[in-house]
C-alpha atoms as a PDB file:
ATOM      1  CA  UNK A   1     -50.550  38.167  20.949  1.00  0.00           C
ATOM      2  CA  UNK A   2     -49.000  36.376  18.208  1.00  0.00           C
ATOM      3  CA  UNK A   3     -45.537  35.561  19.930  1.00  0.00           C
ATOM      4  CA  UNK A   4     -46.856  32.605  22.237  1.00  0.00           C
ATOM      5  CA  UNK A   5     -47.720  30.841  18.604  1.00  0.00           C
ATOM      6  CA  UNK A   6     -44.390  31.594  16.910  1.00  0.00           C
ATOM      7  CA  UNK A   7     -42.993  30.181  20.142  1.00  0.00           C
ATOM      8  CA  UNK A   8     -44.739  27.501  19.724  1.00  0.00           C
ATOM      9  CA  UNK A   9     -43.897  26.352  16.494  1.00  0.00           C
ATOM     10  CA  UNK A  10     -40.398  27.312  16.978  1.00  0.00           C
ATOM     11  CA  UNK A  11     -40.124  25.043  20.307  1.00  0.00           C
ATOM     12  CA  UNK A  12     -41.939  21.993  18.078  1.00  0.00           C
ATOM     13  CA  UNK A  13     -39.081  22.919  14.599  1.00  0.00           C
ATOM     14  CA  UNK A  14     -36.179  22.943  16.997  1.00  0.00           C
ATOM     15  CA  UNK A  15     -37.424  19.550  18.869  1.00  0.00           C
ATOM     16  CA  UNK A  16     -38.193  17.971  15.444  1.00  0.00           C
ATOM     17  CA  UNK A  17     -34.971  18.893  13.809  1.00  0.00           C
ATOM     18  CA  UNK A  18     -32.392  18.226  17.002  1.00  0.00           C
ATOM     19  CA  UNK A  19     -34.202  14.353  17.608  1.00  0.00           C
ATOM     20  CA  UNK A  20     -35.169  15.493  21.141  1.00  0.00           C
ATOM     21  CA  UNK A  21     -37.562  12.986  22.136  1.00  0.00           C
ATOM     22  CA  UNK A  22     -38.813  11.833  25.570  1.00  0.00           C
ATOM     23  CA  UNK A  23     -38.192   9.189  27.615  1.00  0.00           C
ATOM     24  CA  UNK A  24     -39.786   6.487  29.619  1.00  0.00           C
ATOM     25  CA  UNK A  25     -36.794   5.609  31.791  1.00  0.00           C
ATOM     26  CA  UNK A  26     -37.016   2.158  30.684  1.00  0.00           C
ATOM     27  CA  UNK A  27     -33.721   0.712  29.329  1.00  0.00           C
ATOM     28  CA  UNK A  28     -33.197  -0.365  25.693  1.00  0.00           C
ATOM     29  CA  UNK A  29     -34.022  -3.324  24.298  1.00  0.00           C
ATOM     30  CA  UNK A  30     -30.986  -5.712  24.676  1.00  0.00           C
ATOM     31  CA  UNK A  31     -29.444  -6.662  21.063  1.00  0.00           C
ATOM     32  CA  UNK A  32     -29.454  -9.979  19.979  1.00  0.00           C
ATOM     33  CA  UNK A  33     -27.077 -11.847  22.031  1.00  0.00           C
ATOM     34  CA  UNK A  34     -23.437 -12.211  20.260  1.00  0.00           C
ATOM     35  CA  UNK A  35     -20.766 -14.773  20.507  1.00  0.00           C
ATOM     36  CA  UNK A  36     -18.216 -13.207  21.426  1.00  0.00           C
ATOM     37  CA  UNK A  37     -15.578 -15.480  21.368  1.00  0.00           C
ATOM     38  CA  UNK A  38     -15.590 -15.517  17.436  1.00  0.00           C
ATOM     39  CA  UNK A  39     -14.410 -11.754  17.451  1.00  0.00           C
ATOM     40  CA  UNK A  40     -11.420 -10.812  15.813  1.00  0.00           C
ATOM     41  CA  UNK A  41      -8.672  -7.900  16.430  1.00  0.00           C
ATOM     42  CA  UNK A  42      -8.534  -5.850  13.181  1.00  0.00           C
ATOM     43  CA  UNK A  43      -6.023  -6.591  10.926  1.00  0.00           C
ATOM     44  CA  UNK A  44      -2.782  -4.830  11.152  1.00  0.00           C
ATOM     45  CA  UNK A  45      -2.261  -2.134   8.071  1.00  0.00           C
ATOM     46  CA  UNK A  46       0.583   0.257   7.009  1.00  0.00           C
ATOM     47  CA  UNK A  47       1.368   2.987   5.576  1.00  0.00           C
ATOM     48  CA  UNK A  48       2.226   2.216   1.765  1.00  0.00           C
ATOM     49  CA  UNK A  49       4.289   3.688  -0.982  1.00  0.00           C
ATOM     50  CA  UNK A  50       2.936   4.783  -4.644  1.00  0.00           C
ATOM     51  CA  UNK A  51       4.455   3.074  -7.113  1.00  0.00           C
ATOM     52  CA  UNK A  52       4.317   3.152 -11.042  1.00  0.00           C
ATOM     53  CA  UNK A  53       5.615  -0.361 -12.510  1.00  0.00           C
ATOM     54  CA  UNK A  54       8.293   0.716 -15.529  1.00  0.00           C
ATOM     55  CA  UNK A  55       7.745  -1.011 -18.698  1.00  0.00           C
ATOM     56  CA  UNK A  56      11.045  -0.839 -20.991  1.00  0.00           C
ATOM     57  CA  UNK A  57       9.999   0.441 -24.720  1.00  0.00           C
ATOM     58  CA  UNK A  58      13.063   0.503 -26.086  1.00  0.00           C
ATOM     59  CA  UNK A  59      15.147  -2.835 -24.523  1.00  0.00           C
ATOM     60  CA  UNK A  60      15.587  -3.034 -20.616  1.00  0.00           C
ATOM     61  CA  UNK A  61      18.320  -2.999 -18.719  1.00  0.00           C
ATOM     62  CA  UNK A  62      20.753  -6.215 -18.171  1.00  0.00           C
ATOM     63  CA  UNK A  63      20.253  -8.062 -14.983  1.00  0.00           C
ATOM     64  CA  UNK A  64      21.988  -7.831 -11.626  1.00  0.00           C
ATOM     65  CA  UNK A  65      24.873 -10.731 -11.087  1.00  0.00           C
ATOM     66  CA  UNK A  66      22.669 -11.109  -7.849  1.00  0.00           C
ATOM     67  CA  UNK A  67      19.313 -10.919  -6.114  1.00  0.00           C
ATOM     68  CA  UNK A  68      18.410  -7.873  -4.540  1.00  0.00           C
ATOM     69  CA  UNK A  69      16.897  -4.328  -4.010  1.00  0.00           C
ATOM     70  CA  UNK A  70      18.318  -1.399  -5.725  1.00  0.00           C
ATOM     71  CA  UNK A  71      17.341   2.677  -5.047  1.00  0.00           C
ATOM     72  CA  UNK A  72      18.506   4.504  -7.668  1.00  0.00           C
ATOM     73  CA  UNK A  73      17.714   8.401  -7.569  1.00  0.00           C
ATOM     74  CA  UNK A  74      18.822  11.612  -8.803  1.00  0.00           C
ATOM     75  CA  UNK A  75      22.784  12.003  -7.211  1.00  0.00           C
ATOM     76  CA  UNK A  76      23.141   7.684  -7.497  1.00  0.00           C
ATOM     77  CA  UNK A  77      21.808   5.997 -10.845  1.00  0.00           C
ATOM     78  CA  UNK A  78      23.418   4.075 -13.832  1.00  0.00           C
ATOM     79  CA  UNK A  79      24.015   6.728 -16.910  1.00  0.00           C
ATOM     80  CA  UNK A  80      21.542   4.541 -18.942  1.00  0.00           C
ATOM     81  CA  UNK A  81      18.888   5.993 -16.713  1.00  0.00           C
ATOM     82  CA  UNK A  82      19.142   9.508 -16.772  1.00  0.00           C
ATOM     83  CA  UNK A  83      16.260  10.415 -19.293  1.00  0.00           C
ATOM     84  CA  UNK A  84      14.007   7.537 -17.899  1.00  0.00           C
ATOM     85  CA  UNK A  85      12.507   9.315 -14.954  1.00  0.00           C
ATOM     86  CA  UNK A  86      12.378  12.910 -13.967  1.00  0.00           C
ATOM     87  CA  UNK A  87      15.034  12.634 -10.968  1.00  0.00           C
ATOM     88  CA  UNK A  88      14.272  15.894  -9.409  1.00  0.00           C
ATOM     89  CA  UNK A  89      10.504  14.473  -8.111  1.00  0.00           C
ATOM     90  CA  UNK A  90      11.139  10.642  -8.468  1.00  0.00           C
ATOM     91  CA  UNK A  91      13.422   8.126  -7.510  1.00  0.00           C
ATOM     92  CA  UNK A  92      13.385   4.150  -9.291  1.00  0.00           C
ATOM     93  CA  UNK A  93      13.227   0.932  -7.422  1.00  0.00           C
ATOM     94  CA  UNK A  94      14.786  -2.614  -8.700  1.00  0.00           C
ATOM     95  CA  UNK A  95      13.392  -5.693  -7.396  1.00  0.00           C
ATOM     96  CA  UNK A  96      14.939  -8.625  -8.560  1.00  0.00           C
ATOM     97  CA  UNK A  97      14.876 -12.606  -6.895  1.00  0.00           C
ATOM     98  CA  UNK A  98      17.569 -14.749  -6.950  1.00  0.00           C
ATOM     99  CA  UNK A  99      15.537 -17.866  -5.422  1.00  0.00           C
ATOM    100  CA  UNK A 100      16.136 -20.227  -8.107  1.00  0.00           C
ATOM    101  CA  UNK A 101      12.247 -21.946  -7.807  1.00  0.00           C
ATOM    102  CA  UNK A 102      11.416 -18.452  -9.412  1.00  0.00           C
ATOM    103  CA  UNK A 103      13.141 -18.822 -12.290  1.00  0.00           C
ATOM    104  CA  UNK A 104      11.880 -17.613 -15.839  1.00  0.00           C
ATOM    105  CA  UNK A 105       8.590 -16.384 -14.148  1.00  0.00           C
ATOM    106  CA  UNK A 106       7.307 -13.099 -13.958  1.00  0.00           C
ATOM    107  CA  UNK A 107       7.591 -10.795 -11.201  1.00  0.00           C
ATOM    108  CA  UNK A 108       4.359  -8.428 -10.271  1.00  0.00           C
ATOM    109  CA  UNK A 109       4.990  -5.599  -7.392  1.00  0.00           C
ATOM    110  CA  UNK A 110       1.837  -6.010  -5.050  1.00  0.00           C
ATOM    111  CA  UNK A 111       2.160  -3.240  -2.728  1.00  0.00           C
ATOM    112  CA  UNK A 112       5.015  -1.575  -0.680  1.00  0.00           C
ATOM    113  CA  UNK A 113       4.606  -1.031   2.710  1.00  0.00           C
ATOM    114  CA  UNK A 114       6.364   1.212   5.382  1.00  0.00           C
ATOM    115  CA  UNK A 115       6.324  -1.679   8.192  1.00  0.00           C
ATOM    116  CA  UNK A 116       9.059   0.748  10.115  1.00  0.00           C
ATOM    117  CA  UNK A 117      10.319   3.974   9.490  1.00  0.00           C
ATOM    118  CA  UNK A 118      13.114   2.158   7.945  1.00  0.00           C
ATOM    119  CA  UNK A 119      12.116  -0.810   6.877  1.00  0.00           C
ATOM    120  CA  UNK A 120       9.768  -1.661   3.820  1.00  0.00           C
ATOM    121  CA  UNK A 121       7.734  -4.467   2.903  1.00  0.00           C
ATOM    122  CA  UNK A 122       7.836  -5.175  -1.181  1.00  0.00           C
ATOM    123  CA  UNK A 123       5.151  -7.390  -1.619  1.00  0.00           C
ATOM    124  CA  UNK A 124       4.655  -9.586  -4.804  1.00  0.00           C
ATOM    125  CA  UNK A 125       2.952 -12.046  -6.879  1.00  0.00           C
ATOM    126  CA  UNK A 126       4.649 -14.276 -10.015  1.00  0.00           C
ATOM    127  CA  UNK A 127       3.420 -15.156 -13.083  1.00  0.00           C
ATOM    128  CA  UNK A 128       4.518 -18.482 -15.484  1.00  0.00           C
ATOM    129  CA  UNK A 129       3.855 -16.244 -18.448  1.00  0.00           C
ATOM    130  CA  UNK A 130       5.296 -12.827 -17.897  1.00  0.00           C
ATOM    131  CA  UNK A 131       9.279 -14.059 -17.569  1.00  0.00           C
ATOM    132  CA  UNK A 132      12.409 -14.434 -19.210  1.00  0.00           C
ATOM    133  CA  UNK A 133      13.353 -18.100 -19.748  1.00  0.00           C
ATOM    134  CA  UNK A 134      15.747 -18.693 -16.926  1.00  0.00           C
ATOM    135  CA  UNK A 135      16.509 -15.793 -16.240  1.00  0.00           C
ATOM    136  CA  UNK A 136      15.796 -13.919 -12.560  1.00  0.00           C
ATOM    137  CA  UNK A 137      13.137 -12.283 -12.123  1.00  0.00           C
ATOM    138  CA  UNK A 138      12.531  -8.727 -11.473  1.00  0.00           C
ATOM    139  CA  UNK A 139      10.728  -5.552 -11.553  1.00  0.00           C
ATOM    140  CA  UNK A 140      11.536  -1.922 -11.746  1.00  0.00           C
ATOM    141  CA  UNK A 141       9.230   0.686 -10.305  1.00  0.00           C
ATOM    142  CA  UNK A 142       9.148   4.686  -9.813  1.00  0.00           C
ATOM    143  CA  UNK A 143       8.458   6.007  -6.642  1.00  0.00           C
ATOM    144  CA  UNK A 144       8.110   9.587  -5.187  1.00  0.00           C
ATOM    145  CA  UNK A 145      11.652  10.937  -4.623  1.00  0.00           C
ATOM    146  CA  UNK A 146      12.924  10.147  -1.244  1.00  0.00           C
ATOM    147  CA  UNK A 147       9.793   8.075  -0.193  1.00  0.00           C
ATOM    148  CA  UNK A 148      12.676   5.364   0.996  1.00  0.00           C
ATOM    149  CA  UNK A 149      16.068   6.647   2.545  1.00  0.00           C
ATOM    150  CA  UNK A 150      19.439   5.538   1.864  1.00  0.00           C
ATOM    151  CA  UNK A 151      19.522   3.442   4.856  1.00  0.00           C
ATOM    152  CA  UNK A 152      16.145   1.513   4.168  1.00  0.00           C
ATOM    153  CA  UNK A 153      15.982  -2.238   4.659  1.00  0.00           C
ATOM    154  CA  UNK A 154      13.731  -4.509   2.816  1.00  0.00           C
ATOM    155  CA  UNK A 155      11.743  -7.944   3.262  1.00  0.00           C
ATOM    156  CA  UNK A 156      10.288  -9.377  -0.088  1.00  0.00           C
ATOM    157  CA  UNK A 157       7.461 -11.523   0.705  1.00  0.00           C
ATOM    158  CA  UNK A 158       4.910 -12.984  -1.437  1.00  0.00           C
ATOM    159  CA  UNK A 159       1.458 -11.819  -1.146  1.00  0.00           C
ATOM    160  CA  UNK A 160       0.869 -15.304   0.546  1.00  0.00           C
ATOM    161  CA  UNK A 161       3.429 -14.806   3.448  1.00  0.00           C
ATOM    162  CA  UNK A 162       6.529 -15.933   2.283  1.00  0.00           C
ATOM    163  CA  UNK A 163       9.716 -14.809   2.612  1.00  0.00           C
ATOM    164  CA  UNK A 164      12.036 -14.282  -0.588  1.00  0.00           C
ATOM    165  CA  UNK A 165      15.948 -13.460  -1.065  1.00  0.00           C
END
């Protein structure tokens, strides 16, 4: 009969390809022995926001009398912007610090971070050579249209840990 070989072979295939193996009964080898008092929780991480940093071609916009954040979007933005983004899928974001130790350096947009469904994290980073002399700085940046509701809050923080105005 040439079934009991076919059998055969197809017992030993489906062994060989499933990592059956057999076993003695004996436990593992231990692993090497760990310290674990050195072990560290994972780091805490949040949902972020794509961004696109504007660059102004033709002259930018004055600056706000104040520090702040700003959401502009299709029904709420200065006339200046209208042709600057296409409203109907994005909305823009303005960034600027009025901390006066920041002044005349440039302002980079890390990351922004959904820390709370209403609350955002805007992280940053300055530069000495990208400012305005004396002037405040800021950034403005396009995000996907309603990625940050009208009653969002935001902390400003540098990528370091601290807290700006």
């Amino acid at each position: 009969m040439r079934i009991v070989p076919f059998l055969l072979a197809s017992a030993l295939s489906f062994s060989l390809l499933t990592g059956c193996e057999t076993s003695t009964g004996a436990d593992p080898a231990p692993e090497d022995p760990i310290d674990l008092s050195e072990a560290q929780p994972a780091q805490e991480t949040y949902e972020e926001i794509p961004f696109t940093l504007i660059n102004w071609k033709e002259g930018e916009p004055e600056r706000q009398p104040h520090g702040g954040v700003w959401v502009y979007t299709k029904e709420k933005h200065p006339a200046m912007f209208e042709d600057t983004l296409d409203w109907d899928k994005k909305d823009m974001l303005l960034v600027q610090i009025k901390d006066e130790s920041y002044m005349g350096k440039g302002l980079k947009i890390k990351a922004l971070q959904k820390i709370r469904p209403n609350v955002t994290r805007i992280l940053v980073e300055f530069d000495e050579e990208g400012g305005k002399d004396g002037k405040a700085p800021r950034r403005y940046a396009e995000i996907p249209k309603g990625s940050v509701g009208p009653q969002n809050q935001f902390v400003i923080q540098t990528v370091d840990g601290k807290t700006l105005q």
